[in-house]
C-alpha atoms as a PDB file:
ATOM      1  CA  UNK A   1       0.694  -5.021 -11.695  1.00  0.00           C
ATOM      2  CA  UNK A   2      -0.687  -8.419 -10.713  1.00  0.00           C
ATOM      3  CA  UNK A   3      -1.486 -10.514 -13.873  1.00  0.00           C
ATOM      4  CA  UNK A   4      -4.743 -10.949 -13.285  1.00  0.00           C
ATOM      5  CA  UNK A   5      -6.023  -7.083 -13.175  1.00  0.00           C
ATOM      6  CA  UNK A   6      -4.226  -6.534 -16.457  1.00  0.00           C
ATOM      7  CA  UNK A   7      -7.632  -7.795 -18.728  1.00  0.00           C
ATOM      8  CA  UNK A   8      -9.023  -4.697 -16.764  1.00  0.00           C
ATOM      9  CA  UNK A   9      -6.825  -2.176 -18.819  1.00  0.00           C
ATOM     10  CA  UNK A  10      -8.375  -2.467 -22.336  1.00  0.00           C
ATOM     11  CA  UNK A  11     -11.703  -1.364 -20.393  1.00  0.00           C
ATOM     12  CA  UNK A  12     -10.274   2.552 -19.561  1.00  0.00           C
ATOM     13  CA  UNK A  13     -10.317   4.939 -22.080  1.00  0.00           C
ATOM     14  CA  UNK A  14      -7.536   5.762 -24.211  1.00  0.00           C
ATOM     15  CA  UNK A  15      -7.020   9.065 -22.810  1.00  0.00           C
ATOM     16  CA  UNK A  16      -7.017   8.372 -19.502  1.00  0.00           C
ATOM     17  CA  UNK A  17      -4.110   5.815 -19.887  1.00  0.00           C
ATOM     18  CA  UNK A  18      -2.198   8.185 -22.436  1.00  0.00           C
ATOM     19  CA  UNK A  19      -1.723  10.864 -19.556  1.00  0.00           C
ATOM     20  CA  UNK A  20      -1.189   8.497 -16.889  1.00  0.00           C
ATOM     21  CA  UNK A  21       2.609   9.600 -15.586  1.00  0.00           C
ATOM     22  CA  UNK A  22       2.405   6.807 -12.756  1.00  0.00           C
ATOM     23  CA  UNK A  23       5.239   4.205 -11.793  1.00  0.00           C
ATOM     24  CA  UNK A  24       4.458   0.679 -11.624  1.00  0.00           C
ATOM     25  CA  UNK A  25       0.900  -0.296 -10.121  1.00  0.00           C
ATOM     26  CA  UNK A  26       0.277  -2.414  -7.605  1.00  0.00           C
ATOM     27  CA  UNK A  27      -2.561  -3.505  -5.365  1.00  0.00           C
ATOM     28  CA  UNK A  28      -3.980  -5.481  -2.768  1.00  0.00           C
ATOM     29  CA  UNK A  29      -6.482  -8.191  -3.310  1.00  0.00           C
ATOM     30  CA  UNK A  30      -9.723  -8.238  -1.497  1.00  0.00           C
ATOM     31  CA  UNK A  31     -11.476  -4.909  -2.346  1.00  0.00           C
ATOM     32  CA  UNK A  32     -14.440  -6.315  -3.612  1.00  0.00           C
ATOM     33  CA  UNK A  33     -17.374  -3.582  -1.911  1.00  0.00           C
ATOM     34  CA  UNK A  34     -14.413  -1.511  -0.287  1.00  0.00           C
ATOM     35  CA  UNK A  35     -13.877   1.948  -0.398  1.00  0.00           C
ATOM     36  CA  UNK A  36     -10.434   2.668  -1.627  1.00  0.00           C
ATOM     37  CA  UNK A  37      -8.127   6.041  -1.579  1.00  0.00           C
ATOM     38  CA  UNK A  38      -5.920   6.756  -4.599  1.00  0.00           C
ATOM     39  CA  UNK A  39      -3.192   9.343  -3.278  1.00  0.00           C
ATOM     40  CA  UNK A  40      -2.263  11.174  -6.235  1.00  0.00           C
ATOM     41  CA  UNK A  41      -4.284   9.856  -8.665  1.00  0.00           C
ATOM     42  CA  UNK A  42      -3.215  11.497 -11.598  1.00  0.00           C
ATOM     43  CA  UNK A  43      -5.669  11.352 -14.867  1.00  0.00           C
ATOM     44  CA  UNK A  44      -7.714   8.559 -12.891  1.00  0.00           C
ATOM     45  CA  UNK A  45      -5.971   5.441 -14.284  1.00  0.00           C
ATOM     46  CA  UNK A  46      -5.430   3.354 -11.049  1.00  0.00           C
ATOM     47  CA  UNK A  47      -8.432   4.667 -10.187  1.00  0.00           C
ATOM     48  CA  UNK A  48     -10.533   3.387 -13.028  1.00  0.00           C
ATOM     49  CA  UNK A  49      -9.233  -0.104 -12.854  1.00  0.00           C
ATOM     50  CA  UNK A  50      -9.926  -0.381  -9.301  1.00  0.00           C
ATOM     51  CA  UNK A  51     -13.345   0.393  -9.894  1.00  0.00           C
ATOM     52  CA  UNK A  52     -14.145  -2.778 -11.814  1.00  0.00           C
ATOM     53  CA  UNK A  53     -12.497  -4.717  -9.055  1.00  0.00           C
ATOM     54  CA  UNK A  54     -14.479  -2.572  -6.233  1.00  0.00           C
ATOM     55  CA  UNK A  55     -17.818  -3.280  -8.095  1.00  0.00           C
ATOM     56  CA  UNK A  56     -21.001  -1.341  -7.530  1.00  0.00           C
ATOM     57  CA  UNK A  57     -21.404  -1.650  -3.856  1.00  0.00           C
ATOM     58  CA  UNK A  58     -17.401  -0.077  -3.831  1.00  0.00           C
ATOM     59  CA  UNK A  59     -16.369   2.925  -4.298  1.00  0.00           C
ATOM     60  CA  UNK A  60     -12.796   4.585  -5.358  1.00  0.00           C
ATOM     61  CA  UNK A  61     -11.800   7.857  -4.361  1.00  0.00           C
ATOM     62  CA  UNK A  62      -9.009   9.846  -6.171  1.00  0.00           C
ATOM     63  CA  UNK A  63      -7.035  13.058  -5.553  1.00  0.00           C
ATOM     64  CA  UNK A  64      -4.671  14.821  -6.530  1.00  0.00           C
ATOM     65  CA  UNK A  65      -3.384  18.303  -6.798  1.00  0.00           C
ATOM     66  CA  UNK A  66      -3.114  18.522 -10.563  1.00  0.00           C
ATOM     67  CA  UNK A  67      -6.008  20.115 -12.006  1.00  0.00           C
ATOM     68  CA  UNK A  68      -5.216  19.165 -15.619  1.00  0.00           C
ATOM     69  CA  UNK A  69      -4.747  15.673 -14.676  1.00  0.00           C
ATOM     70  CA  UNK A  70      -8.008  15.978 -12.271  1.00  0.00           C
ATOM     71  CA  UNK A  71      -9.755  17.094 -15.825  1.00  0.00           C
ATOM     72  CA  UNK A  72      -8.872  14.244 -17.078  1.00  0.00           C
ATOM     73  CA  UNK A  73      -9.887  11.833 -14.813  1.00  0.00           C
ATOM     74  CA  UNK A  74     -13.487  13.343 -14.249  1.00  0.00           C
ATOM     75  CA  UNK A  75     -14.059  14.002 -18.084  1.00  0.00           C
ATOM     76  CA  UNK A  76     -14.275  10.160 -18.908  1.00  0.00           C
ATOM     77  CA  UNK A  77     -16.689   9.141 -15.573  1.00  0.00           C
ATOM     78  CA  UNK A  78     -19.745   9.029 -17.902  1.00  0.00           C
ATOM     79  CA  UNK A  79     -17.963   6.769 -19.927  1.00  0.00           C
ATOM     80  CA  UNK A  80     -16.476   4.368 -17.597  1.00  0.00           C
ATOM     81  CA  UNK A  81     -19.690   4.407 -15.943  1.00  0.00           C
ATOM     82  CA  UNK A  82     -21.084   2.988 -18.944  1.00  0.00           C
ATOM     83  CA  UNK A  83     -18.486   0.501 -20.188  1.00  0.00           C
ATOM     84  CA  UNK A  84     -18.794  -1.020 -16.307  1.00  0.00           C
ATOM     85  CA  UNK A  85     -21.988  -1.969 -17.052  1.00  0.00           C
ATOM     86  CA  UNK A  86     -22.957   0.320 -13.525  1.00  0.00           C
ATOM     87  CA  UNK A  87     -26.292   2.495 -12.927  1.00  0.00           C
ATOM     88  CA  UNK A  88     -24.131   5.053 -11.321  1.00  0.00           C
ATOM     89  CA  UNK A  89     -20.423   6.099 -10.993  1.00  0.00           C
ATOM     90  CA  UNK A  90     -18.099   4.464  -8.661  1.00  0.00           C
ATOM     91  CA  UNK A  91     -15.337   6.558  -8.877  1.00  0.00           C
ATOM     92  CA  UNK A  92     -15.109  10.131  -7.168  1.00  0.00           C
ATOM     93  CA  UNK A  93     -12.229  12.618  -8.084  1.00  0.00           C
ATOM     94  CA  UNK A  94     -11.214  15.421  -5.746  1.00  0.00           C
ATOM     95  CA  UNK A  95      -8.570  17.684  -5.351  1.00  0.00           C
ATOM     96  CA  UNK A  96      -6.527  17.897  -2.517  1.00  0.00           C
ATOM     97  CA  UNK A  97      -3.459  17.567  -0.841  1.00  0.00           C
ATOM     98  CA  UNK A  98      -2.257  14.444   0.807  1.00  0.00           C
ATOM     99  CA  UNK A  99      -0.578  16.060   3.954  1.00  0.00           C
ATOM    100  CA  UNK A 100      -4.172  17.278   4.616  1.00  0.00           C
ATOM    101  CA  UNK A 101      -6.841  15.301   4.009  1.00  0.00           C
ATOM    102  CA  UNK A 102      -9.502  17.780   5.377  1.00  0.00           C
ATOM    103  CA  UNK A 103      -8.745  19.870   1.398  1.00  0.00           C
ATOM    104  CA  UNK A 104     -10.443  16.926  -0.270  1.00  0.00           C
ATOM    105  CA  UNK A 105     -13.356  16.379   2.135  1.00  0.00           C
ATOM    106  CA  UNK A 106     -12.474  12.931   3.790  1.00  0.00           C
ATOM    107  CA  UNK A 107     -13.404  11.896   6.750  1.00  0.00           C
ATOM    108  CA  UNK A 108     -12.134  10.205  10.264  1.00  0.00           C
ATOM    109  CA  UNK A 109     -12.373   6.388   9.713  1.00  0.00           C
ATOM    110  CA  UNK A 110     -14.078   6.458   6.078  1.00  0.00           C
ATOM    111  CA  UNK A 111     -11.749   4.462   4.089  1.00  0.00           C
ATOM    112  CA  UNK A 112     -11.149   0.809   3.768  1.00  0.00           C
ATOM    113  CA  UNK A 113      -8.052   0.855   1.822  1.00  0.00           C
ATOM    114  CA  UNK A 114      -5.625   3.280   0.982  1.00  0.00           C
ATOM    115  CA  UNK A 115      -2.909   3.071  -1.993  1.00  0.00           C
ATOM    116  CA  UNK A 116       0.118   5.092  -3.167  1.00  0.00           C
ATOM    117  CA  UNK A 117       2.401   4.207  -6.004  1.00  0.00           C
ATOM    118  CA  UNK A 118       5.369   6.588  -6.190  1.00  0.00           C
ATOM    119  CA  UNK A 119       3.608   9.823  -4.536  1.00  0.00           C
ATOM    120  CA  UNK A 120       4.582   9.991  -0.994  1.00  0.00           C
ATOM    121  CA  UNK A 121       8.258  10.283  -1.772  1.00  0.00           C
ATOM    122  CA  UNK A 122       7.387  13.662  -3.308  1.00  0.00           C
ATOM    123  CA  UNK A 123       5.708  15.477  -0.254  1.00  0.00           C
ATOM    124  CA  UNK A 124       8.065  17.673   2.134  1.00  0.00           C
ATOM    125  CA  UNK A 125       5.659  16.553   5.035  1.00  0.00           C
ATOM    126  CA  UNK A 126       6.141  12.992   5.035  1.00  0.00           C
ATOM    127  CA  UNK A 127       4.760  12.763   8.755  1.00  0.00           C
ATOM    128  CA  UNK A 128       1.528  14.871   8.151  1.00  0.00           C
ATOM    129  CA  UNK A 129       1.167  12.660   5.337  1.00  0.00           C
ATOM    130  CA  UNK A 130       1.210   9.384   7.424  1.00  0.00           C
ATOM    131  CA  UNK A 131      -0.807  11.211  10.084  1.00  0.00           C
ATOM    132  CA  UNK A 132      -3.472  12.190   7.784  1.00  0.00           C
ATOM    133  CA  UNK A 133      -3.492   8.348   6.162  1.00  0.00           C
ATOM    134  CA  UNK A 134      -3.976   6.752   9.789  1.00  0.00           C
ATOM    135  CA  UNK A 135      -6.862   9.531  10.916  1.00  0.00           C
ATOM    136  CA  UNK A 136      -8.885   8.423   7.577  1.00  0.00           C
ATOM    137  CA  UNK A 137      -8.363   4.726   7.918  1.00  0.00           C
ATOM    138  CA  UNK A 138     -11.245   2.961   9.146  1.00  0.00           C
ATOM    139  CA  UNK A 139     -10.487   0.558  12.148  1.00  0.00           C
ATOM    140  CA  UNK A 140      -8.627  -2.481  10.467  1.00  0.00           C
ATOM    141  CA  UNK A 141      -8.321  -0.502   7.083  1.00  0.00           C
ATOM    142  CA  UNK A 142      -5.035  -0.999   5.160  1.00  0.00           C
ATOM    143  CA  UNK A 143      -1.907   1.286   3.567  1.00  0.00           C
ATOM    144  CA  UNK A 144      -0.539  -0.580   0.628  1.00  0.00           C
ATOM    145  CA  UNK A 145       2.423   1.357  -0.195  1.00  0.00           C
ATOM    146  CA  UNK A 146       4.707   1.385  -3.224  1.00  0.00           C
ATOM    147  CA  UNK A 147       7.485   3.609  -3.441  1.00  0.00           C
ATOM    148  CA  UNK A 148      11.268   4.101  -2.944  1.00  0.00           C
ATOM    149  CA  UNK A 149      12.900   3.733  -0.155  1.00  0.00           C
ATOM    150  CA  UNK A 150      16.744   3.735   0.794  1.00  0.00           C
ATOM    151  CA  UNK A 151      18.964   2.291   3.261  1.00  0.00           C
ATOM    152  CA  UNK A 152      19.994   5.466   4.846  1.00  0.00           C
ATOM    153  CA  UNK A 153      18.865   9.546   5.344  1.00  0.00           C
ATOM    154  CA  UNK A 154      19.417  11.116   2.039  1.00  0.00           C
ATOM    155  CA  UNK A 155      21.732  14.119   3.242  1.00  0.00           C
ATOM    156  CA  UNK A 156      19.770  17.445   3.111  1.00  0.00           C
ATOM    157  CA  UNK A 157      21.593  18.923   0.048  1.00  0.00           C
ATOM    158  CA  UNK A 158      20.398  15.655  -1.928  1.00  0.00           C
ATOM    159  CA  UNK A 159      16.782  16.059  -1.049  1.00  0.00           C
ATOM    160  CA  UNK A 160      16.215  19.166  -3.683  1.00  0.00           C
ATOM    161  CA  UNK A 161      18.626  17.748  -5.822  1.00  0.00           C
ATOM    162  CA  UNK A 162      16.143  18.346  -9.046  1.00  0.00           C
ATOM    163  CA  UNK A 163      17.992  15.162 -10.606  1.00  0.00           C
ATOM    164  CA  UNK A 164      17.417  13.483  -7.887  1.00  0.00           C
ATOM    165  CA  UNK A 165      14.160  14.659  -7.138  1.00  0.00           C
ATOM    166  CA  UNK A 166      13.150  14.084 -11.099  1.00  0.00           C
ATOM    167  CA  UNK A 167      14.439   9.951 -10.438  1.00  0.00           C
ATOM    168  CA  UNK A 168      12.406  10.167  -7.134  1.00  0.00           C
ATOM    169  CA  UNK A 169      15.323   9.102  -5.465  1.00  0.00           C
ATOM    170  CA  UNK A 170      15.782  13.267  -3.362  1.00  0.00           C
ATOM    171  CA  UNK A 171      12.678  12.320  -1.157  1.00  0.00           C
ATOM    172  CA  UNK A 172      13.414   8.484  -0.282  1.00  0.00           C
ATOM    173  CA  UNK A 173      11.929   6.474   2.451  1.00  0.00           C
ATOM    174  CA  UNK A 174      15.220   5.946   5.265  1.00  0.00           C
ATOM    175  CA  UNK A 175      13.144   2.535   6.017  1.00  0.00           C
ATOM    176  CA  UNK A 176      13.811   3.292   9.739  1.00  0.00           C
ATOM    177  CA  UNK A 177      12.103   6.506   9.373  1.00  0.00           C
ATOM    178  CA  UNK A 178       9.231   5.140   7.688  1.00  0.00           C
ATOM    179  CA  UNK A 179       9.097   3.039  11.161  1.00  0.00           C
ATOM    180  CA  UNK A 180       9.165   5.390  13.269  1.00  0.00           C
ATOM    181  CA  UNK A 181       6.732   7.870  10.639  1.00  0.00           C
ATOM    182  CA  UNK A 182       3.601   5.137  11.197  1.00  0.00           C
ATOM    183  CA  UNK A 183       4.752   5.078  14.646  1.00  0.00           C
ATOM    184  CA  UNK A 184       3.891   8.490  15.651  1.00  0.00           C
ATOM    185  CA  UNK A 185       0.928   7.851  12.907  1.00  0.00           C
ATOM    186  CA  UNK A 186      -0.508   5.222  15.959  1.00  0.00           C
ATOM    187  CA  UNK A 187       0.805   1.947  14.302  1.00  0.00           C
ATOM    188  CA  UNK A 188       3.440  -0.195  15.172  1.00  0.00           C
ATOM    189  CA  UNK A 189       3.877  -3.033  12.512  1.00  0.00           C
ATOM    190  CA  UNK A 190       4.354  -3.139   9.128  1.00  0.00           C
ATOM    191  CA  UNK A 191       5.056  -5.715   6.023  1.00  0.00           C
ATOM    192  CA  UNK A 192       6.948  -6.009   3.738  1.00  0.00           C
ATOM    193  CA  UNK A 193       5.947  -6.994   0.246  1.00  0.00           C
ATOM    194  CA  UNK A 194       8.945  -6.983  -2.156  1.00  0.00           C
ATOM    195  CA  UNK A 195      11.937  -5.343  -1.888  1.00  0.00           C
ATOM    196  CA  UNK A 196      13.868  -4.901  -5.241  1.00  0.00           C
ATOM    197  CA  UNK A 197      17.477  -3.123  -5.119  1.00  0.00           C
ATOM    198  CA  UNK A 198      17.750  -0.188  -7.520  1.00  0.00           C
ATOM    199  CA  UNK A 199      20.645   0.496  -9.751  1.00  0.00           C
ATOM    200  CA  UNK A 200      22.097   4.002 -10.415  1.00  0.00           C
ATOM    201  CA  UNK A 201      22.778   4.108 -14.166  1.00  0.00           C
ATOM    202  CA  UNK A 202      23.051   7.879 -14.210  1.00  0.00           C
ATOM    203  CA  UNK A 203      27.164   8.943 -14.148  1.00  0.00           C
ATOM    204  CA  UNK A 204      25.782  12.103 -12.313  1.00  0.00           C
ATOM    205  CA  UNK A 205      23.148  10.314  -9.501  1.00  0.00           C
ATOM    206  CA  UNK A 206      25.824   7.822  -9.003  1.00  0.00           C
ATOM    207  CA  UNK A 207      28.860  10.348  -8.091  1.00  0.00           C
ATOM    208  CA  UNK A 208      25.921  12.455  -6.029  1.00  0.00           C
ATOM    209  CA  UNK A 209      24.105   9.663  -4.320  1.00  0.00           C
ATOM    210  CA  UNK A 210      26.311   6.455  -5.002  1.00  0.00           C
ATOM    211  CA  UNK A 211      27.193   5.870  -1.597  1.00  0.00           C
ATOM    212  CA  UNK A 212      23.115   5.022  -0.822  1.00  0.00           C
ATOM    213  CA  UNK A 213      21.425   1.620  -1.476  1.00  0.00           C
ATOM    214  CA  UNK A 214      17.892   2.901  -2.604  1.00  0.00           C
ATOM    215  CA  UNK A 215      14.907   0.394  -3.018  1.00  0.00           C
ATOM    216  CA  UNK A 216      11.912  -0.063  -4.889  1.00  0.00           C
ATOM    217  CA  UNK A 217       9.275  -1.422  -2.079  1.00  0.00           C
ATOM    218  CA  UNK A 218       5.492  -2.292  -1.545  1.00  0.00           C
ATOM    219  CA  UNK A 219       4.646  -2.471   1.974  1.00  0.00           C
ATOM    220  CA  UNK A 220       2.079  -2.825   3.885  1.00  0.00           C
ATOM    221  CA  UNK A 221       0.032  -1.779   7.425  1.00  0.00           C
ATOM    222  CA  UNK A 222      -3.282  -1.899   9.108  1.00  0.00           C
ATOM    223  CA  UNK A 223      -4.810   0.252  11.665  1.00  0.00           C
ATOM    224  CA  UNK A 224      -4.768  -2.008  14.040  1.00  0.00           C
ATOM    225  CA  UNK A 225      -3.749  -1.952  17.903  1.00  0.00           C
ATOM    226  CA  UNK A 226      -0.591  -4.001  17.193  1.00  0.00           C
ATOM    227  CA  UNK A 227       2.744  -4.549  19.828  1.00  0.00           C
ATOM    228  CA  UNK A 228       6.265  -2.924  18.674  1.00  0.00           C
ATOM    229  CA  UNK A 229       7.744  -6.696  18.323  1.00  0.00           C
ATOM    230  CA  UNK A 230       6.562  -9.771  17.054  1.00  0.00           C
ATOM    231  CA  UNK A 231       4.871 -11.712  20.216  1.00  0.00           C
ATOM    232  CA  UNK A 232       4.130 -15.151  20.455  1.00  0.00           C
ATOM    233  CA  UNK A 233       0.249 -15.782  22.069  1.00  0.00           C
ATOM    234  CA  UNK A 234       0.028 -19.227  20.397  1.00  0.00           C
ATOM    235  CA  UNK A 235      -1.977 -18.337  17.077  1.00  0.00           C
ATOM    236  CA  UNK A 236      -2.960 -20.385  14.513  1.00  0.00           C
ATOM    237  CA  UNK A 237      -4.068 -19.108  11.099  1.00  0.00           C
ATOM    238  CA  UNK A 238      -5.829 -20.985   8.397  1.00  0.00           C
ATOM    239  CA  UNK A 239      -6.610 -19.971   4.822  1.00  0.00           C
ATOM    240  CA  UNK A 240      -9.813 -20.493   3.492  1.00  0.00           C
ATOM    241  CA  UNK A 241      -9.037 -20.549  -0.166  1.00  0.00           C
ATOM    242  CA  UNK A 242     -11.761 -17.609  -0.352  1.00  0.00           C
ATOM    243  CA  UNK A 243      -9.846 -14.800  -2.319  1.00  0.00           C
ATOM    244  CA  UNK A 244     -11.450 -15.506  -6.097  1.00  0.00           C
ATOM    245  CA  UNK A 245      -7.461 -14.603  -7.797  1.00  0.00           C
ATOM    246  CA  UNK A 246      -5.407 -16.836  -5.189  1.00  0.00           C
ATOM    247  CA  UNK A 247      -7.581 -20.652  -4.207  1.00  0.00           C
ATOM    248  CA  UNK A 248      -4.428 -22.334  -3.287  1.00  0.00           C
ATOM    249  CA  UNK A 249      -2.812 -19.565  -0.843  1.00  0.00           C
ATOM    250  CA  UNK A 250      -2.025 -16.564  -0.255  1.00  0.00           C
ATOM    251  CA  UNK A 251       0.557 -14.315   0.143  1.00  0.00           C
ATOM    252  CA  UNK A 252       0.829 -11.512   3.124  1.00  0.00           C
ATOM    253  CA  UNK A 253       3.945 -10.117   2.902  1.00  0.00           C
ATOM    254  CA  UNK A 254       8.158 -11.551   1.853  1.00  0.00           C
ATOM    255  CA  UNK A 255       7.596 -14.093   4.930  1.00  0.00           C
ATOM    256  CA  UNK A 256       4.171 -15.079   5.680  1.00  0.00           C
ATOM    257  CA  UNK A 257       2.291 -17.592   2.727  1.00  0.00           C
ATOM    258  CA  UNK A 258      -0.448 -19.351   3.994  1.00  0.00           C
ATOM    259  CA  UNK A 259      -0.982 -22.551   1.656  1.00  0.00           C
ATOM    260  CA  UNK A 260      -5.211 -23.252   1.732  1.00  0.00           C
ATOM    261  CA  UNK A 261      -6.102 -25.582   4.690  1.00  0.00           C
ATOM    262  CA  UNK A 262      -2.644 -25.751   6.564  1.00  0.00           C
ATOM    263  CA  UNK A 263      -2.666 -24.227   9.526  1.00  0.00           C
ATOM    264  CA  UNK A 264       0.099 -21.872   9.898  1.00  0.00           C
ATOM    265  CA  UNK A 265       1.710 -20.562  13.551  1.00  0.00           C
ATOM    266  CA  UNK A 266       1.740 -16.820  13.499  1.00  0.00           C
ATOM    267  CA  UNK A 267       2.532 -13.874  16.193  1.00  0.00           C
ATOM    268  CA  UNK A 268      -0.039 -11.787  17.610  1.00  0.00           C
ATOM    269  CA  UNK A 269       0.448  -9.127  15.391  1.00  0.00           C
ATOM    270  CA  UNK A 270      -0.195 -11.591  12.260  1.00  0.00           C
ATOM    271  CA  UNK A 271      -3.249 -12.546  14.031  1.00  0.00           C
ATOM    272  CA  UNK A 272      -4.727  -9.361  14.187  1.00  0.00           C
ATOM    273  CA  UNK A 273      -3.867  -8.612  10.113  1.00  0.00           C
ATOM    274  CA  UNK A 274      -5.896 -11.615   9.277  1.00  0.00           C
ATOM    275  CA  UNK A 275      -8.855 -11.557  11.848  1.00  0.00           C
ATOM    276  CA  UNK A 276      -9.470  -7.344  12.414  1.00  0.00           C
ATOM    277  CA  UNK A 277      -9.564  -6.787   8.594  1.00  0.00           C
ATOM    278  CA  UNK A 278     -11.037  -7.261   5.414  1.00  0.00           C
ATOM    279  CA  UNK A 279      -8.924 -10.758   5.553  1.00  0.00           C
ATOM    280  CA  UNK A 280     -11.406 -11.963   8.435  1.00  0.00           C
ATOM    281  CA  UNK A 281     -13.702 -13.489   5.878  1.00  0.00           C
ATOM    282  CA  UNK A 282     -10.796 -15.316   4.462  1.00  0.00           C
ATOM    283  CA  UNK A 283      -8.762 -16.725   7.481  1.00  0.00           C
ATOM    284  CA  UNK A 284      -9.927 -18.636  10.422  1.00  0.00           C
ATOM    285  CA  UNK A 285      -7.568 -17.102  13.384  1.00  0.00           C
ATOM    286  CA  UNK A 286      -7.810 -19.916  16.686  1.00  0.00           C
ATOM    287  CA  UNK A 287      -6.537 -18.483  19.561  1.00  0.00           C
ATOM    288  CA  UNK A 288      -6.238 -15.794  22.230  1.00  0.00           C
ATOM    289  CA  UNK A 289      -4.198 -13.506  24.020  1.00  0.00           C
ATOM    290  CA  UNK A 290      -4.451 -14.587  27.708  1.00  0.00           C
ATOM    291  CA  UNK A 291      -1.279 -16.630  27.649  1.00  0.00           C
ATOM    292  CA  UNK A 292       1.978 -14.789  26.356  1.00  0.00           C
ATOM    293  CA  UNK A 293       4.900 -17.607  25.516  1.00  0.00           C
ATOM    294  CA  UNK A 294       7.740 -15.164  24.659  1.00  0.00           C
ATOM    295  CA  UNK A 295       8.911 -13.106  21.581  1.00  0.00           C
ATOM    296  CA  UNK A 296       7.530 -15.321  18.221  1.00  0.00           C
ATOM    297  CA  UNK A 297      10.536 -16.525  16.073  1.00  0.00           C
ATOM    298  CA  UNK A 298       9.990 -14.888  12.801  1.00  0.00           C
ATOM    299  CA  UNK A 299      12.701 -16.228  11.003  1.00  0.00           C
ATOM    300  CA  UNK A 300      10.850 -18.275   8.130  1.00  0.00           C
ATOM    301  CA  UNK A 301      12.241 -18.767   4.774  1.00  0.00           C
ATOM    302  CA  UNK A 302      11.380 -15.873   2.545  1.00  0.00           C
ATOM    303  CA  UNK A 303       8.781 -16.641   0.145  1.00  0.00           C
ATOM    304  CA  UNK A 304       8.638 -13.691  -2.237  1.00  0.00           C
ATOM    305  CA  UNK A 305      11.299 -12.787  -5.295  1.00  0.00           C
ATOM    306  CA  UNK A 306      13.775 -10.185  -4.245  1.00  0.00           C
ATOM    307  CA  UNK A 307      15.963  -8.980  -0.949  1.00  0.00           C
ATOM    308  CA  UNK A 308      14.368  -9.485   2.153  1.00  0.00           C
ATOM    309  CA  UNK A 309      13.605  -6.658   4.946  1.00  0.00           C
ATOM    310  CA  UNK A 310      15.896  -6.475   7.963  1.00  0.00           C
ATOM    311  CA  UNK A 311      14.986  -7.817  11.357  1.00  0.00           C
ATOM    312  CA  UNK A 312      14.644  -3.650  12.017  1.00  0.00           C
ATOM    313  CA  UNK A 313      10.923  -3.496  11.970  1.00  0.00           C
ATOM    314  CA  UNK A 314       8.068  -5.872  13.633  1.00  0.00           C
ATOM    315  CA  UNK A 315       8.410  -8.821  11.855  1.00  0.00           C
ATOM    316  CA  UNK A 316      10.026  -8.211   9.585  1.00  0.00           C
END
């Protein structure tokens, strides 16, 4: 969890955090006024924190198919409600599933942002998942994604492993079929935020699964109309310095940091993440795509902490 949302903690109740069974947290920046989708929300925890980063004018939707964990979530709203200093909640809990977003009521293009820590690992319909996620995103809205991935199919007896399975490790992200997944989902690019190597300490995972390099990963994607391959149209990004948490720069994924004022050359599909989303406020983007110059050499230093993504994926 980003240092700076951790003061935001001590506000949610003590229940509330006490049932929270959720991995590691993290989240995007920029979500002041958004609406934002928790997928499997659990007792609300995620959910509640986001709301004082949201503020009134935002709004934070959580589901989940728990209804003992849903109980818990909606049980404290008066309370939060109060402690956040807001006339009326900002936080919504439904139940539903997230291979069909129809069960909890959400609409085509009604969400800004959309984050899952740990959950999407867990569904047998991994591509009605991602099909669902894309249909709800609002033009230019985002998937910020945390969960485990591995380096290649988990064989089919693996999958209901219940070891496995209990470790999240049975329903692991193949990364190329997370590519291809948001492909048929209508998107073509994605990011990658931090990749950290996971280490089999269990005797019994490691004789079952040893053979597989799994990952802990955030990525990231926007519904946006992008190209399969990083394409150089002559762009030119500048920060603003605008994002309250990060004045000096800011970070967009394990190869792209954009130090305030400097203008930074980046490929069409960059482009597009900082000028057709929430990030347009933040970035001035010069530049067009009338004249194509060739493939854009993404081959920057990595500026983010752990193993880099392959070349596999757009620009990554």
């Amino acid at each position: 969890m980003p240092a700076y949302l951790r003061p935001y903690l001590k506000n949610i109740h003590e229940e509330v955090q006490s049932r929270f069974y959720g991995c590691a947290s993290t989240f995007p920046s920029s979500l002041r006024g958004k609406t934002v989708l928790d997928l499997g929300c659990g007792s609300g925890r995620d959910c509640y924190l986001l709301a004082q980063v949201v503020g009134p004018d935002g709004m934070v939707i959580g589901i989940d198919m728990t209804d003992e964990q849903l109980a818990v979530a909606k049980k404290h709203i008066a309370f939060h409600t109060q402690k956040f200093n807001l006339e009326k909640p900002n936080v919504d809990f439904r139940k539903g599933w997230i291979e069909d977003l129809t069960s909890a009521n959400l609409e085509d293009n009604s969400i800004d942002v959309i984050i899952s820590n740990c959950v999407i690992n867990l569904s047998p319909d991994k591509e009605s998942v991602f099909r669902e996620i894309f249909r709800v995103l609002k033009p230019g809205g985002e998937l910020y994604l945390s969960d485990v991935f591995s380096g290649r199919r988990v064989p089919e007896p693996l999958t209901t492993d219940p070891v496995l399975l209990g470790e999240c490790l049975g329903g692991a992200l193949y990364i190329e079929d997370f590519r291809r997944l948001l492909r048929n989902a209508g998107t073509l690019d994605y990011r990658v935020v931090s990749k950290t190597p996971l280490t089999l300490n269990n005797e019994d995972i490691k004789r079952k699964a040893g053979m597989i390099d799994f990952y802990s990963m955030t990525v990231r994607s926007f519904k946006c109309e992008f190209e399969d391959i990083c394409e150089n149209y002559g762009h030119v990004a500048y920060y603003k310095g605008t994002i309250p948490e990060f004045p000096h720069g800011f970070t967009l994924d394990d190869h792209h940091y954009f130090q305030t004022g400097i203008p930074v050359p980046v490929c069409g599909n960059t482009g597009k993440m900082l000028s057709e989303t929430r990030f347009r406020e933040h970035f001035n983007v010069i530049g067009e795509f009338s004249t194509h110059y060739g493939p854009f050499d993404c081959s920057a230093p990595k500026i983010q902490e752990g193993i880099s993504a392959n070349g596999n994926g757009a620009c990554c």
